[in-house]
Protein backbone atom coordinates (compact mmCIF):
# COMPACT_ATOMS: atom_id res chain seq x y z
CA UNK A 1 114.06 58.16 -155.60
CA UNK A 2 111.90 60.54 -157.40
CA UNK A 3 112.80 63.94 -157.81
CA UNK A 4 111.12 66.65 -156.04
CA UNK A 5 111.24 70.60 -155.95
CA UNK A 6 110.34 73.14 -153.03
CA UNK A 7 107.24 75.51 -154.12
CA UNK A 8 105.56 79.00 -152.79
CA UNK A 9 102.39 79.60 -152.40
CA UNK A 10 102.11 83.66 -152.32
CA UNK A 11 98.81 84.94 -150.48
CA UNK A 12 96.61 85.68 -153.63
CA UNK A 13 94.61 89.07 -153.54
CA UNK A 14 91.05 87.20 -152.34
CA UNK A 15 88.58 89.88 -154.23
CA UNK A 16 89.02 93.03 -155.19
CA UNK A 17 92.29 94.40 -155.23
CA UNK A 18 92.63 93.65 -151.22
CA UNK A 19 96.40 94.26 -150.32
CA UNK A 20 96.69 92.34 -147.11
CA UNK A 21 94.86 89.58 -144.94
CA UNK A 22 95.16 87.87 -141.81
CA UNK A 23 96.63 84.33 -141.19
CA UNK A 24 93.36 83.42 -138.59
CA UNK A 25 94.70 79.96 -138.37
CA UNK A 26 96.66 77.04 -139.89
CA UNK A 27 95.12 73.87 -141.07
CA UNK A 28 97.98 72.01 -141.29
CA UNK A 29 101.47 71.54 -139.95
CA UNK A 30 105.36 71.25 -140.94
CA UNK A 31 105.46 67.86 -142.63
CA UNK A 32 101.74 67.17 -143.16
CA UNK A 33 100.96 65.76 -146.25
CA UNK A 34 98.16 67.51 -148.43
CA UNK A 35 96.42 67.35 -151.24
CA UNK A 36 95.39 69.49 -154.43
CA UNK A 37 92.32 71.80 -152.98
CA UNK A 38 92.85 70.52 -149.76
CA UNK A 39 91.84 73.78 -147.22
CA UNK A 40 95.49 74.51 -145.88
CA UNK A 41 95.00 77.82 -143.86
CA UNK A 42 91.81 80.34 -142.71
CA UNK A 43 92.07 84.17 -143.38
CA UNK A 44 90.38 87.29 -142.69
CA UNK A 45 90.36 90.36 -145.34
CA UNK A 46 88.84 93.61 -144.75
CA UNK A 47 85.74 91.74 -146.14
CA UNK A 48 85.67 88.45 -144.72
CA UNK A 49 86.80 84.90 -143.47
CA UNK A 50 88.18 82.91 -146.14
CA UNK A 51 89.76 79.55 -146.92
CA UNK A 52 92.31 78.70 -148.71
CA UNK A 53 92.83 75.86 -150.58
CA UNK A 54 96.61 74.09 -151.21
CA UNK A 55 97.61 74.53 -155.02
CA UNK A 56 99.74 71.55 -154.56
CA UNK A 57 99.67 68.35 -153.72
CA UNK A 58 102.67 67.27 -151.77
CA UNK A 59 104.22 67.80 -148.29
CA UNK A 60 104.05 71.05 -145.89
CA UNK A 61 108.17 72.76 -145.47
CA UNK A 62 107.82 75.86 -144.03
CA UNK A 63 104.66 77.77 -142.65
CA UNK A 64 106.43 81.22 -143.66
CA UNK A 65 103.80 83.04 -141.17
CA UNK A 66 102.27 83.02 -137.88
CA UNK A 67 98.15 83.16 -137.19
CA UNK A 68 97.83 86.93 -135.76
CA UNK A 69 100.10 88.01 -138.30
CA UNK A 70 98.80 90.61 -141.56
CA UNK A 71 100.48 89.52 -144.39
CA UNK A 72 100.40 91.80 -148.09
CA UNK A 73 99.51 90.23 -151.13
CA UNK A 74 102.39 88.52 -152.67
CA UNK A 75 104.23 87.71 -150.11
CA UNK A 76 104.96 83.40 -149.53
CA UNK A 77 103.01 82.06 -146.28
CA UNK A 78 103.79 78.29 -147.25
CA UNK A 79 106.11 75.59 -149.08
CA UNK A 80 105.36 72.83 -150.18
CA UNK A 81 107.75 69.30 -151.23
CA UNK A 82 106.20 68.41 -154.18
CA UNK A 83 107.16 65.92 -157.06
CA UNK A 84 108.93 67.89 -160.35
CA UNK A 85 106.51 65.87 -162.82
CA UNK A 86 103.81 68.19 -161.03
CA UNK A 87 103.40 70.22 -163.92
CA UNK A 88 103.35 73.92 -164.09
CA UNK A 89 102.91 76.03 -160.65
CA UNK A 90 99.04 76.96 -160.53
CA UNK A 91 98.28 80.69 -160.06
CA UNK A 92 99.85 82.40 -156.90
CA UNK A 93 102.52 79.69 -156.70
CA UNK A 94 106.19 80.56 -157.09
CA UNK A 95 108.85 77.67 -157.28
CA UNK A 96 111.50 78.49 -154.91
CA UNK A 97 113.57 75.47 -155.62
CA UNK A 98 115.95 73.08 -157.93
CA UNK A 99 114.71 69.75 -159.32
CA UNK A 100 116.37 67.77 -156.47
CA UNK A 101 115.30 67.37 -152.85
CA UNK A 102 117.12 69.61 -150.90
CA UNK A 103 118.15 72.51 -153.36
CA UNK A 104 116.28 75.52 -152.97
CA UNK A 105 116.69 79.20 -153.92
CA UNK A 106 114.78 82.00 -153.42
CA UNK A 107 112.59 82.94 -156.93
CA UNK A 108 111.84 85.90 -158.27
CA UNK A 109 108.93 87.62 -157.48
CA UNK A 110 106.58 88.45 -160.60
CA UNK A 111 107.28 91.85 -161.81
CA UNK A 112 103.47 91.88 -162.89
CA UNK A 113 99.80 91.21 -161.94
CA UNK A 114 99.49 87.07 -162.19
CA UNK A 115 95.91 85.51 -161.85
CA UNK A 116 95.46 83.51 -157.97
CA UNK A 117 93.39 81.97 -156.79
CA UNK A 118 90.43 84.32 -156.81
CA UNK A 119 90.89 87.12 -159.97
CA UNK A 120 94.22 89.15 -160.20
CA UNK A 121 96.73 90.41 -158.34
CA UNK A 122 97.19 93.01 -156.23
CA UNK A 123 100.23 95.11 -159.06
CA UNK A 124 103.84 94.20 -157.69
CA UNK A 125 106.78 97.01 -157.88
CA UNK A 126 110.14 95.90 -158.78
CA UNK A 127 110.79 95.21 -155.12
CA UNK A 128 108.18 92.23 -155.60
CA UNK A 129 106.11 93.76 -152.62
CA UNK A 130 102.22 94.61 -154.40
CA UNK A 131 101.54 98.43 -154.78
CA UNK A 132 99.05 99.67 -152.27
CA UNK A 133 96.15 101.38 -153.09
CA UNK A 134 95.35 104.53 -150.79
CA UNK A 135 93.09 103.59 -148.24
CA UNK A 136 90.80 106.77 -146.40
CA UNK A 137 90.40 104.32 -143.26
CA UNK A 138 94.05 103.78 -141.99
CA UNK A 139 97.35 104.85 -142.97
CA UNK A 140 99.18 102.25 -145.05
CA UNK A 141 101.82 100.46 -144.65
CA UNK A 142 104.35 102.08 -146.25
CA UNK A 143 106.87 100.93 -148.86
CA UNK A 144 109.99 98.50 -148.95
CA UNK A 145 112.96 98.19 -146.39
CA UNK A 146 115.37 100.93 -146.59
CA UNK A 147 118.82 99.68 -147.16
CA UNK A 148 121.07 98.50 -144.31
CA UNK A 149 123.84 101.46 -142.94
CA UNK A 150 126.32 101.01 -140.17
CA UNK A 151 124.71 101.70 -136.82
CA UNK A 152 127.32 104.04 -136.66
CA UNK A 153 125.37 106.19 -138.88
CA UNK A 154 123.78 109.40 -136.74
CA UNK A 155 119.82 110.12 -136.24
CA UNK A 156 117.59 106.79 -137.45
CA UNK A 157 120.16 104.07 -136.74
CA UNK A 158 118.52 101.31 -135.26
CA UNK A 159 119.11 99.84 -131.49
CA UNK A 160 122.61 98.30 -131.13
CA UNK A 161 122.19 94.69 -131.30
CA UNK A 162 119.14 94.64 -134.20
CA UNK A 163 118.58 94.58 -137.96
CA UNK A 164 117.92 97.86 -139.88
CA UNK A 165 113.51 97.25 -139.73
CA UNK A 166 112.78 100.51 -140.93
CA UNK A 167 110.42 102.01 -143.37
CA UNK A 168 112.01 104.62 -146.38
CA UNK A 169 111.16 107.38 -143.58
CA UNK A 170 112.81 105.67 -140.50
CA UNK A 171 109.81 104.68 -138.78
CA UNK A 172 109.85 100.77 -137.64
CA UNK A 173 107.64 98.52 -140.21
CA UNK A 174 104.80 97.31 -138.62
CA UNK A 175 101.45 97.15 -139.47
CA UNK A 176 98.70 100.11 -138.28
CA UNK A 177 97.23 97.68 -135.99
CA UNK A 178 100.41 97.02 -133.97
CA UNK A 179 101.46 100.31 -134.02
CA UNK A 180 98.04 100.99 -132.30
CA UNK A 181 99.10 98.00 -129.91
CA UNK A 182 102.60 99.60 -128.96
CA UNK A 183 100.99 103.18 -128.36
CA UNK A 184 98.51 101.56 -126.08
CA UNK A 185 100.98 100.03 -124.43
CA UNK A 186 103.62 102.80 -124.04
CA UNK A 187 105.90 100.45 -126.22
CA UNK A 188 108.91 102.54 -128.94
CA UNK A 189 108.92 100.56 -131.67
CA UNK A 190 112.57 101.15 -132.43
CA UNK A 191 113.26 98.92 -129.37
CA UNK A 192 111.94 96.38 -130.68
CA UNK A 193 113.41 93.50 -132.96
CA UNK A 194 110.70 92.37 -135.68
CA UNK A 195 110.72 88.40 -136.20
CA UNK A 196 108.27 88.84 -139.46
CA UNK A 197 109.35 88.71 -143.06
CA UNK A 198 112.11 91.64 -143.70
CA UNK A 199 112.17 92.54 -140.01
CA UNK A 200 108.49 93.34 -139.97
CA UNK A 201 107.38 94.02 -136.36
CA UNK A 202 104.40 91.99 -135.31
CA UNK A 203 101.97 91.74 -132.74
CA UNK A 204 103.68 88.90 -130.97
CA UNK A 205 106.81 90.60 -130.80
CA UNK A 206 105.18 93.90 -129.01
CA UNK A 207 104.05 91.48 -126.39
CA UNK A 208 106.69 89.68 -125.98
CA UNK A 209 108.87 92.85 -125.74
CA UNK A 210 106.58 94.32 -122.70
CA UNK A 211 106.19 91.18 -120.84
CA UNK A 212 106.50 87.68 -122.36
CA UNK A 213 103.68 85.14 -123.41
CA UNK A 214 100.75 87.91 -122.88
CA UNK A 215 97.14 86.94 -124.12
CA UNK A 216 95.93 88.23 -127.42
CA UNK A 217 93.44 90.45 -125.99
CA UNK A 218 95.51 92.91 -123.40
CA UNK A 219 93.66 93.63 -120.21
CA UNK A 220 94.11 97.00 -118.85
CA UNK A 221 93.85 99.12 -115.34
CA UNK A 222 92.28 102.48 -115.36
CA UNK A 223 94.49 105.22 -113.78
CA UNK A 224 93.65 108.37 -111.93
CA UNK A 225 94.22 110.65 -115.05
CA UNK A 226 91.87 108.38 -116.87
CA UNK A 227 94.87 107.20 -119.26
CA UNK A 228 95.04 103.02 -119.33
CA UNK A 229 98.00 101.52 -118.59
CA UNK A 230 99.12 97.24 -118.41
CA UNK A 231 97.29 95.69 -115.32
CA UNK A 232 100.38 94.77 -113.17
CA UNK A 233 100.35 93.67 -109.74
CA UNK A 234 101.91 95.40 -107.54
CA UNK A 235 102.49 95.48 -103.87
CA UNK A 236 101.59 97.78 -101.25
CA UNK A 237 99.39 101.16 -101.99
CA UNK A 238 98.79 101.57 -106.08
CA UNK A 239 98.23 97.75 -106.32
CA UNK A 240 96.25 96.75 -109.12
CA UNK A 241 92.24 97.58 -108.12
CA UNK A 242 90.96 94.76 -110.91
CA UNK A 243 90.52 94.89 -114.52
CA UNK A 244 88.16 98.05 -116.16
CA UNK A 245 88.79 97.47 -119.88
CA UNK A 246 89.56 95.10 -122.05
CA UNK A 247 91.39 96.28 -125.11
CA UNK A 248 91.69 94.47 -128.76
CA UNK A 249 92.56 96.05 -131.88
CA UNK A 250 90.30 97.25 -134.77
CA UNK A 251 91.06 95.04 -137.87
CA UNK A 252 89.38 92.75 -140.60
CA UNK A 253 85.32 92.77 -140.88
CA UNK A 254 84.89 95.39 -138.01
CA UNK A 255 87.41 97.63 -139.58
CA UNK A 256 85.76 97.88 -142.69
CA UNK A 257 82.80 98.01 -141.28
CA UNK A 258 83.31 101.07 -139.14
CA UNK A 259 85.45 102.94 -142.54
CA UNK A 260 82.10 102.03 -144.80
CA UNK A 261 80.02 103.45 -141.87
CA UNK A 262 81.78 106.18 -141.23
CA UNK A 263 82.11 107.22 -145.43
CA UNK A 264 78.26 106.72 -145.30
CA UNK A 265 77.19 108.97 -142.68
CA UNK A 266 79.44 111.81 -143.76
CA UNK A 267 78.97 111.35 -147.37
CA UNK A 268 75.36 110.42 -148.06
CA UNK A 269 72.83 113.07 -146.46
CA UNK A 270 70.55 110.80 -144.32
CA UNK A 271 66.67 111.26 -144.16
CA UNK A 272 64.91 108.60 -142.18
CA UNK A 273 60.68 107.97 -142.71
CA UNK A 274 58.80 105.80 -139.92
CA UNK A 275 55.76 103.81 -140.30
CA UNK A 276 53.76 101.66 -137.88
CA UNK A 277 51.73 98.69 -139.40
CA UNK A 278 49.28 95.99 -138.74
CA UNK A 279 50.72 93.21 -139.87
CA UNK A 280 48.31 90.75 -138.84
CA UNK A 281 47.25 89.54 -142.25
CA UNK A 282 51.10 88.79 -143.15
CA UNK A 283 51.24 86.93 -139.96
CA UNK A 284 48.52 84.84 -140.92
CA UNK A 285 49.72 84.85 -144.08
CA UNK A 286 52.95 83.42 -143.04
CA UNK A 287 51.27 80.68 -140.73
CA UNK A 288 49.57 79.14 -143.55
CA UNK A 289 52.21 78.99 -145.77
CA UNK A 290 54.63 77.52 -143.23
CA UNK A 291 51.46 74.98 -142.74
CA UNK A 292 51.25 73.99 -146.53
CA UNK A 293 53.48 71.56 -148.41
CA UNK A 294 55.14 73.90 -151.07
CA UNK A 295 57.11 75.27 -147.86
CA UNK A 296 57.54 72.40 -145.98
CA UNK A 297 61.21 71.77 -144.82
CA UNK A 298 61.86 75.87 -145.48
CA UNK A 299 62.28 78.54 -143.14
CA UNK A 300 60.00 80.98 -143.90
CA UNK A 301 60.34 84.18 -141.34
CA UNK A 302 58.88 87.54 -141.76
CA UNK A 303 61.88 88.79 -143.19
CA UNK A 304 61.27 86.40 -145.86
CA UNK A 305 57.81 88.77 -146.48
CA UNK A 306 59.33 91.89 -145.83
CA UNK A 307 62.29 91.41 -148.29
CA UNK A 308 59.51 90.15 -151.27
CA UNK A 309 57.24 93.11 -150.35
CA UNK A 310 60.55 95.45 -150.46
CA UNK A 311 61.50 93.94 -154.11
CA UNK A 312 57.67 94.36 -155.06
CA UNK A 313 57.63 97.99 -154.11
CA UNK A 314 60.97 99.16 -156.18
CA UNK A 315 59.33 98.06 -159.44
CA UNK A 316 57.35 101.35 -158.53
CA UNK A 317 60.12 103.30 -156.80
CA UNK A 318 63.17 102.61 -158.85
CA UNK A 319 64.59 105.78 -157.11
CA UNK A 320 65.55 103.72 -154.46
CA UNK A 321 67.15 101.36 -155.98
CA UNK A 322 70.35 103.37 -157.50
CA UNK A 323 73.72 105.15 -156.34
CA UNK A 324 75.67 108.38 -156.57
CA UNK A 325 78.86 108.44 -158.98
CA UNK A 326 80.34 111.30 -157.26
CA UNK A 327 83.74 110.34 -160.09
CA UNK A 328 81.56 110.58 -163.12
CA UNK A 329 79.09 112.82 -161.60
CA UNK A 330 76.00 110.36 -162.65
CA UNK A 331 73.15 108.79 -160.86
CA UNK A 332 73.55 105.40 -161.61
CA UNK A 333 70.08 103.47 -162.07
CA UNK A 334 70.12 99.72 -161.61
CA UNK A 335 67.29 97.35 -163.27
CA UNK A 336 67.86 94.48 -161.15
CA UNK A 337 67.90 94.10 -157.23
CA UNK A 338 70.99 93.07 -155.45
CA UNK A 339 69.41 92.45 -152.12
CA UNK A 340 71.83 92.83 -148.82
CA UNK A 341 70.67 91.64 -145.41
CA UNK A 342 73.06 92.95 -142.69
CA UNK A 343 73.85 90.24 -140.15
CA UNK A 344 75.77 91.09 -136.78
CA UNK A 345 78.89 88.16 -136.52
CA UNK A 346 81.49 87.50 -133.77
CA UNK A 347 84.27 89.77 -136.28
CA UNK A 348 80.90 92.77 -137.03
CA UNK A 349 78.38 93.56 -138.72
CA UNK A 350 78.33 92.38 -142.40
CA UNK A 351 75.88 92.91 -145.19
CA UNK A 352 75.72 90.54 -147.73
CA UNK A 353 73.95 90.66 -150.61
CA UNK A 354 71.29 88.34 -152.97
CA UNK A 355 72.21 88.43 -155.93
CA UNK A 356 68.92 89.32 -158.62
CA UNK A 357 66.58 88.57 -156.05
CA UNK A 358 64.33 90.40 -157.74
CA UNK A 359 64.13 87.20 -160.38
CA UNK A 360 63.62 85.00 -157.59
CA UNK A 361 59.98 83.50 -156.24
CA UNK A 362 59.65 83.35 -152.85
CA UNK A 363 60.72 79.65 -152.20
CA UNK A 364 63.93 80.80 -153.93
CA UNK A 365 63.79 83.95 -151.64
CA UNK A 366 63.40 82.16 -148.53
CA UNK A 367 66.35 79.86 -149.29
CA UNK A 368 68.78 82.37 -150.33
CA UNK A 369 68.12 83.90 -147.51
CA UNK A 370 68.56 80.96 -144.55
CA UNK A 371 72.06 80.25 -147.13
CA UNK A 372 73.33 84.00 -146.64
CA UNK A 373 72.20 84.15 -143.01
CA UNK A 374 74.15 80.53 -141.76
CA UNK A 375 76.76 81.80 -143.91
CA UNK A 376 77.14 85.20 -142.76
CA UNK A 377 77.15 83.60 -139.02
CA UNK A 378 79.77 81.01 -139.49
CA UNK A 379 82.05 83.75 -140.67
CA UNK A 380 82.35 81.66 -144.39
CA UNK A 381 80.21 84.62 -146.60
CA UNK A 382 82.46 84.61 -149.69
CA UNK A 383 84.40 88.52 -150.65
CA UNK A 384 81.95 88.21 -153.62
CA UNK A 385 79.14 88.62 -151.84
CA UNK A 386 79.92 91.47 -150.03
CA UNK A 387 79.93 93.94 -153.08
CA UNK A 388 77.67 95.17 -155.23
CA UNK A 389 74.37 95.52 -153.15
CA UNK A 390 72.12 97.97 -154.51
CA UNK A 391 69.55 98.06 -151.47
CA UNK A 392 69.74 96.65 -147.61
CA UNK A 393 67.38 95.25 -145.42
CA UNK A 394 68.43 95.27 -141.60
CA UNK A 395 66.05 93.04 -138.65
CA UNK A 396 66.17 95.11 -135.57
CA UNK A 397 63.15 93.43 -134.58
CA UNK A 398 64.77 89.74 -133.68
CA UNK A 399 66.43 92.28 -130.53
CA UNK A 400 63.45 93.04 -129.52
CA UNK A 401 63.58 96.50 -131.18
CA UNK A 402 60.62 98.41 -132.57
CA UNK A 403 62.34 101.03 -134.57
CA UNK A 404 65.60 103.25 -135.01
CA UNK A 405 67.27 105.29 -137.91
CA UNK A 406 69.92 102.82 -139.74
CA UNK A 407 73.03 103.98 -141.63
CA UNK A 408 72.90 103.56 -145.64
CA UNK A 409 75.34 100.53 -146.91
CA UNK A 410 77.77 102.64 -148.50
CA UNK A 411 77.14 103.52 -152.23
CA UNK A 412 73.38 102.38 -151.58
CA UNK A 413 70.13 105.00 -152.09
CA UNK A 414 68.45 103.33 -149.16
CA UNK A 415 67.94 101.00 -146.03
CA UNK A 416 64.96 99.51 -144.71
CA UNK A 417 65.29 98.44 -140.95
CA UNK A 418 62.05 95.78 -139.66
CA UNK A 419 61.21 96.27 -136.01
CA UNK A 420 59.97 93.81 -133.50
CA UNK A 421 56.03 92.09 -134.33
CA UNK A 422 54.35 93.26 -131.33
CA UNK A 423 50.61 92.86 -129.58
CA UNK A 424 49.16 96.26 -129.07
CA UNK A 425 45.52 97.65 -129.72
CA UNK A 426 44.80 98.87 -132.79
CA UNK A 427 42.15 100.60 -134.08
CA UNK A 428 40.44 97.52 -136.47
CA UNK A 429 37.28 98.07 -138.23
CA UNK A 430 36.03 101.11 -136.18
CA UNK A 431 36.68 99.00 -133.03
CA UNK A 432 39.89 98.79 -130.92
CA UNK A 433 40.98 95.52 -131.37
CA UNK A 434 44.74 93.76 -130.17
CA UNK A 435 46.54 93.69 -133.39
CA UNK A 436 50.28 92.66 -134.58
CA UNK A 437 52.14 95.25 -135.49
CA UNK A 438 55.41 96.40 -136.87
CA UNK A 439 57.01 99.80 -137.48
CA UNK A 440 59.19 100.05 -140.59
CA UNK A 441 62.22 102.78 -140.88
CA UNK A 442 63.38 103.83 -144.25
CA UNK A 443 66.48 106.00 -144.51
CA UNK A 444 67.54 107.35 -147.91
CA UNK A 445 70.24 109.10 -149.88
CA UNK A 446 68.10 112.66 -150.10
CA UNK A 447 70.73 113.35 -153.30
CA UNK A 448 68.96 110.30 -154.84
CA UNK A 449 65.65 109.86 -153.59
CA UNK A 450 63.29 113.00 -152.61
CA UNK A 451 60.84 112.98 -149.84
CA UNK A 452 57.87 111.73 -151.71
CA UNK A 453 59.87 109.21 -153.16
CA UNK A 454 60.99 107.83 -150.13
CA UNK A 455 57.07 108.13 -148.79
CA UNK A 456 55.54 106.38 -151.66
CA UNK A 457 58.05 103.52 -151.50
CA UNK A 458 57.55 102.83 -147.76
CA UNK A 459 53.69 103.22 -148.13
CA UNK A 460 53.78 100.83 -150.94
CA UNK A 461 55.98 97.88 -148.74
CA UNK A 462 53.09 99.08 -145.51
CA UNK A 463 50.45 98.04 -147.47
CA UNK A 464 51.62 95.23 -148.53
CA UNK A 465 52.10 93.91 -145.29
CA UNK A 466 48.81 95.21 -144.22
CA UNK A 467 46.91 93.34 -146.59
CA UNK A 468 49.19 90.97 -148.55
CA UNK A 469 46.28 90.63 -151.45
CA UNK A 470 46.99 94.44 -152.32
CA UNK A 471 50.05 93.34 -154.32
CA UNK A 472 47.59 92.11 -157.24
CA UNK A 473 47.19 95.84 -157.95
CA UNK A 474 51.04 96.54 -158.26
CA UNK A 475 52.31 93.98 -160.37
């Protein structure tokens, strides 16, 4: 029989220095066999869906974590069987067991930052928990389990009956968005026993501490004082009157989202330009191009024209195309175009970005965009993406929406939003004629781009889309 050795895998940090994600869903089950590279589990960061591939090849022990649960960097979520000739453990592995079937210990966790899967590391403390960075969106989790004490101890003890789960400052470790959960619910934490790693109080167990196998999403009764409370039934007079709200907790994409958002507006002063255009020509424009051969088999959209008439018009306006180093107290110029596009999924908005698009024709245009756009809606844009956008784009127009005043990508100088290509008369060659048109909203960092700035840029993408031949006399 050959000999064989239990192995971790520890969730690697996934881009960035991100401290925790969440286990979505499993691939694969206790016993399965897999193979190297093989896509063993789906997570969600604070940027987006991810999946992971097995470091091993060999057979599934232990699933070390439920989906639903928000596991930090570092900590094991799966072991593996796996034959002791495999060589050395690949990055983010630990080996957690002897060279014979059936002997295991526990390993040491790495008392430094080891490369994973994708970069390094989040830093681990001697505990062998990673160091969290500060976050301005949520409080974090705080630091390790404090050492067990007699329940006879006064003040902090824990319930008769359950393991010491709390934090250094007595309060019960759980994450933010289950402590949200148990508020909402009217639910003391200290009541409840934690069945996650270390005694770590999870969303399942809140649940299952107010009322057994409950839904994921919690649906809620209004009450007279306008506080929510579970929907219950009842009998008699006060019986439940339906369900008014549906509550589900704030985490992943949408949680970043709404922390970027909110750091934007109250960070970045806002000034927001409008301009209406006929875009007829482009339209035609686009209808023979979609009609020749060099496009045929591409999806070509008027984004597609938009975005190269945006690119076009920041060779002039490089004001636009910079950020604020509030640190280093610089403006920070860049001479290439990282192009986002924000896209609205199922788990929020999201705005990744083309990388150099300004290098790119507009074949290669057109297909980086229909790759970020399927991309962004299957929930599979890579953490990489997601960073480093210099400038945004956002299509209000495919709701049906003419114009509004959109929110700068944080740590971006500006954000053009396209409204909806409409019919309407238009004055055309000193007769009133029924024309396409589109109205265009630019908001910009006013620190980083003044007002003629931000005119001159949005006049320049206008008139390209009024007359597509005008950008011969801008290039």
């Amino acid at each position: 029989m050959s000999a064989t050795m239990i192995k971790e895998f520890r969730l690697p940090d996934l881009g960035e220095g991100l401290t925790e994600s969440e286990i979505l869903s499993w691939k694969v089950a206790v016993g399965d066999t897999v193979s190297l590279n093989q896509v063993i589990a789906e997570v969600e960061t604070a940027k987006a869906v991810v999946e992971l591939p097995s470091p091993f090849a060999g057979v599934v022990k232990e699933l070390h974590e439920q989906p639903g649960t928000v596991v930090e960097v570092g900590k094991p979520i799966v072991s593996f069987e796996v034959a002791d000739d495999a060589g050395a453990s690949p990055s983010g592995a630990q080996v957690s067991g002897g060279a014979q079937a059936g002997e295991s210990t526990a390993a040491a966790a790495p008392a430094k930052r080891e490369p994973n899967l994708v970069g390094y590391g989040a830093v681990l403390e001697s505990s062998g928990r990673p160091a969290r960075r500060t976050r301005n969106f949520a409080a974090s989790v705080t630091g390790s389990v404090s050492a067990s004490r007699p329940v006879s101890e006064p003040a902090e003890a824990p319930a008769a009956g359950l393991p010491d789960q709390t934090t250094g400052n007595g309060r019960p470790r759980s994450t933010p968005p289950v402590r949200k959960l148990a508020k909402d619910l009217g639910v003391e934490l200290s009541a409840v026993r934690g069945t996650g790693t270390d005694g770590l109080i999870t969303r399942e167990d809140v649940l299952n501490f107010v009322g057994g196998d409950l839904a994921p999403v919690r649906h809620l009764t209004a009450v007279s004082d306008g506080a929510a409370v579970p929907d219950q039934a009842s009998g008699g007079r006060g019986a439940s009157r339906g369900e008014r709200e549906v509550r589900s907790p704030i985490k992943g994409v949408r949680k970043a989202m709404a922390a970027a958002m909110v750091a934007s507006a109250f960070t970045a002063p806002h000034a927001t330009e409008f301009l209406t255009v006929d875009v007829t020509p482009t339209m035609d424009l686009l209808a023979k191009l979609k009609a020749g051969k060099a496009f045929s088999g591409h999806k070509l959209t008027p984004l597609t024209i938009v975005a190269k008439a945006v690119l076009i018009a920041l060779r002039r306006n490089p004001a636009l195309n910079s950020r604020w180093d509030e640190a280093n107290q610089e403006v920070v110029q860049f001479n290439y175009v990282n192009l986002g596009i924000a896209a609205a999924t199922p788990r929020g908005l999201t705005v990744p970005n083309i990388k150099d698009a300004d290098t790119m024709s507009l074949l290669e245009l057109s297909e980086a965009l229909t790759g970020l756009t399927d991309s962004a809606r299957a929930g599979k844009t890579a953490p990489a993406e997601l960073s480093g956008g210099t400038i945004s784009i956002t299509n209000i127009g495919v709701f049906g929406i003419d114009a509004g005043t959109p929110i700068l990508n944080s740590g971006e100088a500006a954000i053009l939003a396209m409204g909806a290509v409409r019919k309407a008369p238009w004055e055309f060659q000193n007769e009133v004629a029924l024309r396409q048109v589109m109205t265009l909203s630019l908001s910009f960092d006013h620190r980083l781009v003044d007002g003629e700035q931000g005119s001159r840029f949005l006049a320049d993408v206008g008139a390209i889309l009024a007359e597509p031949g005008m950008v011969l006399t801008m290039i």
